[in-house]
Protein backbone atom coordinates (compact mmCIF):
# COMPACT_ATOMS: atom_id res chain seq x y z
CA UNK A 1 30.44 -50.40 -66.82
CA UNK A 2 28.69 -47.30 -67.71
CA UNK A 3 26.85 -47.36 -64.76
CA UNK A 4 29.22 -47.73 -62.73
CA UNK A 5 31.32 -45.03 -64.06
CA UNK A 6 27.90 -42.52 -63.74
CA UNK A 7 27.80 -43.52 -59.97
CA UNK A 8 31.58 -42.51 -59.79
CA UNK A 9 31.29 -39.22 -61.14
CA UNK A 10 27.96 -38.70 -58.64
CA UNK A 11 29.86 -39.68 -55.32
CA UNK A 12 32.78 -37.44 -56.71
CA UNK A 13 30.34 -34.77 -57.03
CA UNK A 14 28.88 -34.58 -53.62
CA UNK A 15 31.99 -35.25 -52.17
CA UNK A 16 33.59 -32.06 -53.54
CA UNK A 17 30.14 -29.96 -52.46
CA UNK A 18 30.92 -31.42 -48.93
CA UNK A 19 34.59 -30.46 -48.98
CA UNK A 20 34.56 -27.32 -51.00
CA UNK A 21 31.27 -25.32 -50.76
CA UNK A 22 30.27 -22.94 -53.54
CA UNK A 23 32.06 -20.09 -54.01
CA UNK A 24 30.11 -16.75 -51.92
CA UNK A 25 29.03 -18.60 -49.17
CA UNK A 26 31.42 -17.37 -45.78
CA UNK A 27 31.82 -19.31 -42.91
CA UNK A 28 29.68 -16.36 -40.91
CA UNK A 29 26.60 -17.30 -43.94
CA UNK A 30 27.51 -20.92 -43.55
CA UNK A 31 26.85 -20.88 -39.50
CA UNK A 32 23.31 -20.83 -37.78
CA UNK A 33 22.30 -17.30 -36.92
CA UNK A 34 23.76 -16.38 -33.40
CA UNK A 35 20.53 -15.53 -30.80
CA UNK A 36 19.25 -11.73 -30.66
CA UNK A 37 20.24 -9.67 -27.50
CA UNK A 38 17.18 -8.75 -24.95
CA UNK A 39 18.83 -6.85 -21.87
CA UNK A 40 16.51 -4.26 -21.68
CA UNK A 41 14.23 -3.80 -18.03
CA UNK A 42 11.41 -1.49 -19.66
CA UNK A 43 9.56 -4.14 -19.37
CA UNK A 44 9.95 -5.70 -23.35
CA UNK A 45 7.93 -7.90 -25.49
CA UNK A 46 9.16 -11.65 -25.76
CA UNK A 47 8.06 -14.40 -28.01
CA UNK A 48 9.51 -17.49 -29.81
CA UNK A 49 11.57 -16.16 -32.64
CA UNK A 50 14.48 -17.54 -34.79
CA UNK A 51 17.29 -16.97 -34.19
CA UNK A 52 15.87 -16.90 -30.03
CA UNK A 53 15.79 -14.25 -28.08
CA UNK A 54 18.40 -14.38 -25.34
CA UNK A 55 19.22 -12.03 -22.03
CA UNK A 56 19.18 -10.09 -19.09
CA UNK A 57 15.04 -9.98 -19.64
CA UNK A 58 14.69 -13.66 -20.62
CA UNK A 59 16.57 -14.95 -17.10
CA UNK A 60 14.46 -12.21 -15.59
CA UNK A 61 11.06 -14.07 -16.82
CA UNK A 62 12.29 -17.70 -16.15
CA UNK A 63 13.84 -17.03 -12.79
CA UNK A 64 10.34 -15.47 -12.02
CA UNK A 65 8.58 -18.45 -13.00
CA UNK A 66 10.94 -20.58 -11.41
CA UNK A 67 10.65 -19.02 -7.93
CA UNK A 68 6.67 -19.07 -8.87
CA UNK A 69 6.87 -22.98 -8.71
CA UNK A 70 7.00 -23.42 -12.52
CA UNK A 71 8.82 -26.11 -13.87
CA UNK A 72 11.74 -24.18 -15.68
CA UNK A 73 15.52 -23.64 -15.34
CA UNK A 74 16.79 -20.77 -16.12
CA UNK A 75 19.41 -20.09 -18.83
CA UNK A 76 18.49 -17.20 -20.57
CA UNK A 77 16.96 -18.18 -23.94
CA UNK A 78 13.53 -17.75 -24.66
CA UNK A 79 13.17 -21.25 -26.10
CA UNK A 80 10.08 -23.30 -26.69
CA UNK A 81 10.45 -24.55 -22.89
CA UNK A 82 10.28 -20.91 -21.50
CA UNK A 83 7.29 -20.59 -23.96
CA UNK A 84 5.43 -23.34 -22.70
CA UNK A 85 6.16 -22.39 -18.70
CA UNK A 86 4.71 -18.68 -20.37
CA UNK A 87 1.82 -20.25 -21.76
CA UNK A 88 0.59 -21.91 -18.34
CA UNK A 89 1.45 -19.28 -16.30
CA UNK A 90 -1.12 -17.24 -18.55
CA UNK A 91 -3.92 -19.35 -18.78
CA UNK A 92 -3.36 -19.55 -14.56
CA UNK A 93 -4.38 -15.72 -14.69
CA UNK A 94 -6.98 -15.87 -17.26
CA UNK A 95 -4.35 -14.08 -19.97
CA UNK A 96 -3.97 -14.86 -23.35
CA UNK A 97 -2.47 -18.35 -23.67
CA UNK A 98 0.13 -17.12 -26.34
CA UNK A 99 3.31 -17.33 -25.00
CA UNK A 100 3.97 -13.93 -25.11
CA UNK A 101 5.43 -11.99 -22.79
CA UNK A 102 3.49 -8.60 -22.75
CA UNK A 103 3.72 -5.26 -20.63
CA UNK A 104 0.06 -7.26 -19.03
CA UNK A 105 2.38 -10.59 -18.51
CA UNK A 106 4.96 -8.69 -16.94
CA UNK A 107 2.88 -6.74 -14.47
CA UNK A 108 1.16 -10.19 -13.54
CA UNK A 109 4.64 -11.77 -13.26
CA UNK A 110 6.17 -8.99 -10.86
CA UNK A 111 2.87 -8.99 -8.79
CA UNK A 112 3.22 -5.09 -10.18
CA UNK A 113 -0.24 -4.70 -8.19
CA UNK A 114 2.14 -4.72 -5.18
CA UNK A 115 3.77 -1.48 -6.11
CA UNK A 116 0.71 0.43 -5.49
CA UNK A 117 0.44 -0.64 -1.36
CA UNK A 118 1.68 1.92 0.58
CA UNK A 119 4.77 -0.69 2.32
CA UNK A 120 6.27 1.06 5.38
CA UNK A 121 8.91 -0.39 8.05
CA UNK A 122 7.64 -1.97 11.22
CA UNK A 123 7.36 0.34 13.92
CA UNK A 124 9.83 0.21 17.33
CA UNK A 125 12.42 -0.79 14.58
CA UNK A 126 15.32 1.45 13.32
CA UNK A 127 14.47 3.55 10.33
CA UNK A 128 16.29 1.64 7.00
CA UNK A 129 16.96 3.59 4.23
CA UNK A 130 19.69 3.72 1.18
CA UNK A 131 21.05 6.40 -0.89
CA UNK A 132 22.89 6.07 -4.53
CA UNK A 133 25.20 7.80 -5.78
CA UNK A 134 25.26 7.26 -9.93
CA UNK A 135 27.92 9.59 -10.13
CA UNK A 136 30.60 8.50 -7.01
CA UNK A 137 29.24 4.88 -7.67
CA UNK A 138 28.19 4.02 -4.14
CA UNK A 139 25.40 2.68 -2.21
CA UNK A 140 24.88 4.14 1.17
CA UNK A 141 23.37 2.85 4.39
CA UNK A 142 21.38 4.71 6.66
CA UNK A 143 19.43 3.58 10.41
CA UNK A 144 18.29 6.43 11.28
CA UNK A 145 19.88 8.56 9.50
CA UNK A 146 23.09 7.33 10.49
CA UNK A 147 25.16 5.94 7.66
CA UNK A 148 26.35 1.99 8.84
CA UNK A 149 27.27 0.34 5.71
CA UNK A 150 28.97 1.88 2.18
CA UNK A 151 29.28 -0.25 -1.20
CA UNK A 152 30.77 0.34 -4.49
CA UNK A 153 27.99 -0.29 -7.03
CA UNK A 154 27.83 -0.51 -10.74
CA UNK A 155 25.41 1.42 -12.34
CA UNK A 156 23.60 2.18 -15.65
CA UNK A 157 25.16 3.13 -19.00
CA UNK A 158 24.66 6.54 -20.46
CA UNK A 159 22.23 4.72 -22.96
CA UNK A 160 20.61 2.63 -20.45
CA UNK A 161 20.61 5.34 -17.18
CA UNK A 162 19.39 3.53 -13.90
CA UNK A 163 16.09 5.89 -12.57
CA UNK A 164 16.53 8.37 -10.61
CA UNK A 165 14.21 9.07 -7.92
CA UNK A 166 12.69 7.91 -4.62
CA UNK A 167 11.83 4.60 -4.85
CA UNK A 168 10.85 1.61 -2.10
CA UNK A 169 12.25 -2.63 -2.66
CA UNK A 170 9.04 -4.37 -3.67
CA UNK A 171 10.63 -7.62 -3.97
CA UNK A 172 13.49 -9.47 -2.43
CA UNK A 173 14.60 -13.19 -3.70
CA UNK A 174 17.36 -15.49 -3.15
CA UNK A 175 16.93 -17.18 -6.47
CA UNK A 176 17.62 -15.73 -9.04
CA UNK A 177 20.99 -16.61 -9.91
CA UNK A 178 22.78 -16.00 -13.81
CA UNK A 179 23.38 -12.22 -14.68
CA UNK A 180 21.59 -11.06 -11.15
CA UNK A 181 24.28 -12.84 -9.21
CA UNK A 182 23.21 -14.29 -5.60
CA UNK A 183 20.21 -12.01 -4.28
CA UNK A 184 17.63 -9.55 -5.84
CA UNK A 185 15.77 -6.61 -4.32
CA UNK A 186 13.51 -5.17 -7.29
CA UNK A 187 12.25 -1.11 -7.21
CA UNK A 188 9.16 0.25 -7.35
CA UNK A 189 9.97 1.68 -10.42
CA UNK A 190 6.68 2.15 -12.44
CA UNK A 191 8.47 2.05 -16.60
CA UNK A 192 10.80 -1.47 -15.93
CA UNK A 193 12.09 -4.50 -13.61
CA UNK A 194 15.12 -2.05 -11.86
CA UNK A 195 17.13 -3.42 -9.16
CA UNK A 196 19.91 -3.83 -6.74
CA UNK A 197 21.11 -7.23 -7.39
CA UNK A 198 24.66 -9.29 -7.45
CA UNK A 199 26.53 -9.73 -10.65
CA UNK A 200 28.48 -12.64 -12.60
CA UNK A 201 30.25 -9.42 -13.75
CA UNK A 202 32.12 -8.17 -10.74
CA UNK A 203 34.66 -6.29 -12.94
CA UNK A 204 31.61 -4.18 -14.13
CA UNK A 205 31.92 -3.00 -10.29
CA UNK A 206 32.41 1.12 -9.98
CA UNK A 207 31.54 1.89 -13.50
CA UNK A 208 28.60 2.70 -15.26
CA UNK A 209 28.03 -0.41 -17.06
CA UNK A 210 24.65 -1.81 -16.62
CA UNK A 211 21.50 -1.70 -18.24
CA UNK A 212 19.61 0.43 -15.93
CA UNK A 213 20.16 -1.76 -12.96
CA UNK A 214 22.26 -1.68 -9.52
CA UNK A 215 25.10 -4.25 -9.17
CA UNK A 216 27.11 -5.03 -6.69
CA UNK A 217 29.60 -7.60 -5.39
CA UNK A 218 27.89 -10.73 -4.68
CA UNK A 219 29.71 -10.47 -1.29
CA UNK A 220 28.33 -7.63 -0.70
CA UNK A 221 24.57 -7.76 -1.34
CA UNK A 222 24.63 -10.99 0.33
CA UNK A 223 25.58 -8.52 3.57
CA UNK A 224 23.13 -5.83 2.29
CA UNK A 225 20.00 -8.11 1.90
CA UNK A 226 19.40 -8.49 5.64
CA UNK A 227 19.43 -5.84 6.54
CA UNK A 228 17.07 -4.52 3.77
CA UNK A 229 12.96 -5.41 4.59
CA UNK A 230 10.42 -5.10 2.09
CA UNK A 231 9.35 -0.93 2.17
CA UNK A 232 12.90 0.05 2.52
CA UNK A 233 13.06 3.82 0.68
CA UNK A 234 15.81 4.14 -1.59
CA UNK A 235 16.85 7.29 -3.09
CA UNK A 236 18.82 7.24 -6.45
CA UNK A 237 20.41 10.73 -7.50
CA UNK A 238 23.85 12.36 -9.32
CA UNK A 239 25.73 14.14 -6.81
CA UNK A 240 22.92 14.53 -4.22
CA UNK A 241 20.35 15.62 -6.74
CA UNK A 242 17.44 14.46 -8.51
CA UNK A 243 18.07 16.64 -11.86
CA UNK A 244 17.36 16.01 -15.64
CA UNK A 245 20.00 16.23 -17.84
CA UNK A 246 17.05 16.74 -20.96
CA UNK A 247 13.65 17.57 -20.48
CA UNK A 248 10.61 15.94 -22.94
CA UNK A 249 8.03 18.44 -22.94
CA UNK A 250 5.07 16.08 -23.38
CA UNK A 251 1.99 17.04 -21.65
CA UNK A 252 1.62 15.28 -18.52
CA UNK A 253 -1.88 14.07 -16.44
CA UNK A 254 -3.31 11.44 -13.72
CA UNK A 255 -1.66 7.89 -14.85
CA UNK A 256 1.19 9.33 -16.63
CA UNK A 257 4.41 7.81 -15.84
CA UNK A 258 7.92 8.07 -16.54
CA UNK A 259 11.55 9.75 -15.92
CA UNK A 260 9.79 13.16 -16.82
CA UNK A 261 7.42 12.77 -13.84
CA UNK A 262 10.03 12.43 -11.87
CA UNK A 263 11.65 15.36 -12.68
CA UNK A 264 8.83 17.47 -12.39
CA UNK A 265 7.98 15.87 -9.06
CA UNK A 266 11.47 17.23 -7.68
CA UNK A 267 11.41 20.27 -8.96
CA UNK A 268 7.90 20.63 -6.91
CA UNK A 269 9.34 19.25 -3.75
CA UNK A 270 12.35 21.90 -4.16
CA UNK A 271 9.38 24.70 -4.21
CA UNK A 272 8.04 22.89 -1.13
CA UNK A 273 4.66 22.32 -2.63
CA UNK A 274 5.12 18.21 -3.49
CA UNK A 275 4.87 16.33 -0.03
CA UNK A 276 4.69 12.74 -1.59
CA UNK A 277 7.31 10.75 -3.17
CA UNK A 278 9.48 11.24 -6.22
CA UNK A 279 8.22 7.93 -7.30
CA UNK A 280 7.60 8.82 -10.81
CA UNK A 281 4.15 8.08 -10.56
CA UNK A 282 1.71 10.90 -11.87
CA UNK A 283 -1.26 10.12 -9.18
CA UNK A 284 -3.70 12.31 -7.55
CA UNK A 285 -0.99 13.95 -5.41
CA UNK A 286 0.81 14.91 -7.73
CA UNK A 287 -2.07 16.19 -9.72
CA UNK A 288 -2.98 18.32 -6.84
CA UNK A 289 0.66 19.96 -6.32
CA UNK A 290 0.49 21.14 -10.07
CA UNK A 291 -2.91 22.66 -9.73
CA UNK A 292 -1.47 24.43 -6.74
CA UNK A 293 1.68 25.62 -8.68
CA UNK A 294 -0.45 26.74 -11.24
CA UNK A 295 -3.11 28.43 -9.32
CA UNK A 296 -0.24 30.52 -7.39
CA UNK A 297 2.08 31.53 -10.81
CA UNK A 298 -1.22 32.74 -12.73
CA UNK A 299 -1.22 29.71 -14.70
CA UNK A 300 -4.48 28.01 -16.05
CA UNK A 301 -4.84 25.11 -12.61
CA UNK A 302 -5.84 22.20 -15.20
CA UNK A 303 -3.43 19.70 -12.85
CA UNK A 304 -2.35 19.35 -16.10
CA UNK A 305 1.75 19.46 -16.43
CA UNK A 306 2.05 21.49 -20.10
CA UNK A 307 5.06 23.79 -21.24
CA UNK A 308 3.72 26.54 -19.59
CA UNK A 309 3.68 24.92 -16.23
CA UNK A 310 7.50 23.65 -17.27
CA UNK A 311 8.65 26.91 -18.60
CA UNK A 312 7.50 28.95 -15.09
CA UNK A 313 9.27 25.60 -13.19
CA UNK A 314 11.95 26.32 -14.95
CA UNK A 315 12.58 22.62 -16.32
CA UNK A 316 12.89 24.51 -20.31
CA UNK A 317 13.58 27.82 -21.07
């Protein structure tokens, strides 16, 4: 009897722990950690983690993959499938079997090596090119130098700007689906995976709401995307210009890259001494142009970009 009376009291027991937890515990403490946020295109780190990592640069990796021939479907969560699909794509091109996605991984995932080939139109062809506006929110069509076709475009939040500059599609795919929408056409950004793409967002349309990229209308990049080949320049400015709103004043060489480079690379083609691209890309051109600037405005001609050269640019006071 006294048994059965100390069973009693135990089912009793875990019965009320079931029903009524202890006191402290919320429902938010009670429920699983929600999945951490990765939207960023600079080009971040990923890796197995708990809660997962989730986002805009997780659907990136796997629709990569996917279109690569690796078995993967892509939902955005970087989950011990994606891993795995990481992990063979590495040891494929003698990297680090880790599952990590690193700045190396990404490069080899983008074909980044592409970037670097000078891609121009075919020849006998109409000359393609775009403009975009970040401040009227509109993408502009030119053949030769005749504008043919005007969008409305989302573009990048004040915390997440899309790049300005002179840039050329590197990439073009069909599949890449989730928060791209139905076609991609990556930039030759050097700092991040930037785009024009479609959007599962099409309210996001005519604001600055993205993370760096260019959306549009699925509709509408689905008209764009033939009529875009691979070398296509596109120009991305505020009201015409290619202007910094801030300046960093680091000290710029040969291999530097970045929004700064940029700017200083317009403010040289205003003076008429940069010929090349605006392309962000601090190369041997552009290391020539500065030693030039320098050479003319008294300056020590290092090739160097310091606050000097900045200050006589005119880029800080």
């Amino acid at each position: 009897m006294l048994l059965t009376r100390k069973f009693l009291l135990i089912l009793l027991t875990m019965f009320t722990i079931i029903i009524f937890p202890a006191e402290g515990l919320s429902s938010e403490e009670m429920a699983p950690e929600s999945s951490v946020r990765v939207d960023r295109h600079d080009f971040p780190t990923l890796y197995l983690a708990e809660p997962e990592l989730q986002g805009d640069a997780v659907w990136m990796v796997e629709a990569r993959l996917a279109e690569l021939g690796y078995e993967i479907e892509p939902n955005g969560i970087y989950n011990e499938a994606a891993c795995d699909a990481v992990k063979i794509f590495q040891i494929a091109n003698n990297l680090k079997a880790d599952g990590k996605v690193t700045r190396e991984v990404w490069g080899k995932l983008i074909n980044e090596d592409a970037d670097e080939l000078c891609l121009t139109q075919p020849e006998g062809q109409p000359k393609i090119r775009i403009e975009i506006d970040l401040v009227k929110h509109t993408l502009t069509v030119f053949s030769d130098n005749q504008p043919i076709k005007k969008f409305p475009v989302g573009t990048g939040q004040s915390a997440t700007p899309s790049p300005l500059g002179e840039w050329k599609i590197v990439q073009k795919s069909t599949k890449i689906g989730g928060p791209y929408g139905t076609r991609w056409m990556r930039l030759s950004v050097p700092w991040g995976t930037y785009g024009i793409h479609g959007t599962n967002q099409p309210g996001s349309i005519g604001w600055s709401s993205s993370h760096g990229c260019i959306r549009m209308r699925n509709k509408d990049v689905e008209a764009l995307y033939p009529l875009i080949p691979i070398g296509t320049p596109v120009k991305i400015m505020k009201s015409g210009q290619i202007i910094p709103e801030y300046f960093k004043t680091r000290t710029l060489q040969e291999k530097s890259y970045g929004q700064d480079v940029v700017y200083l690379q317009s403010r040289l083609k205003e003076k008429g001494i940069m010929f090349d691209n605006v392309d962000g890309r601090y190369g041997i051109m552009t290391e020539l142009a500065v030693k030039y600037y320098q050479k003319w405005h008294g300056l020590n001609p290092t090739g160097k970009a310091d606050t000097e050269t900045y200050r006589s640019l005119g880029l800080i006071k």
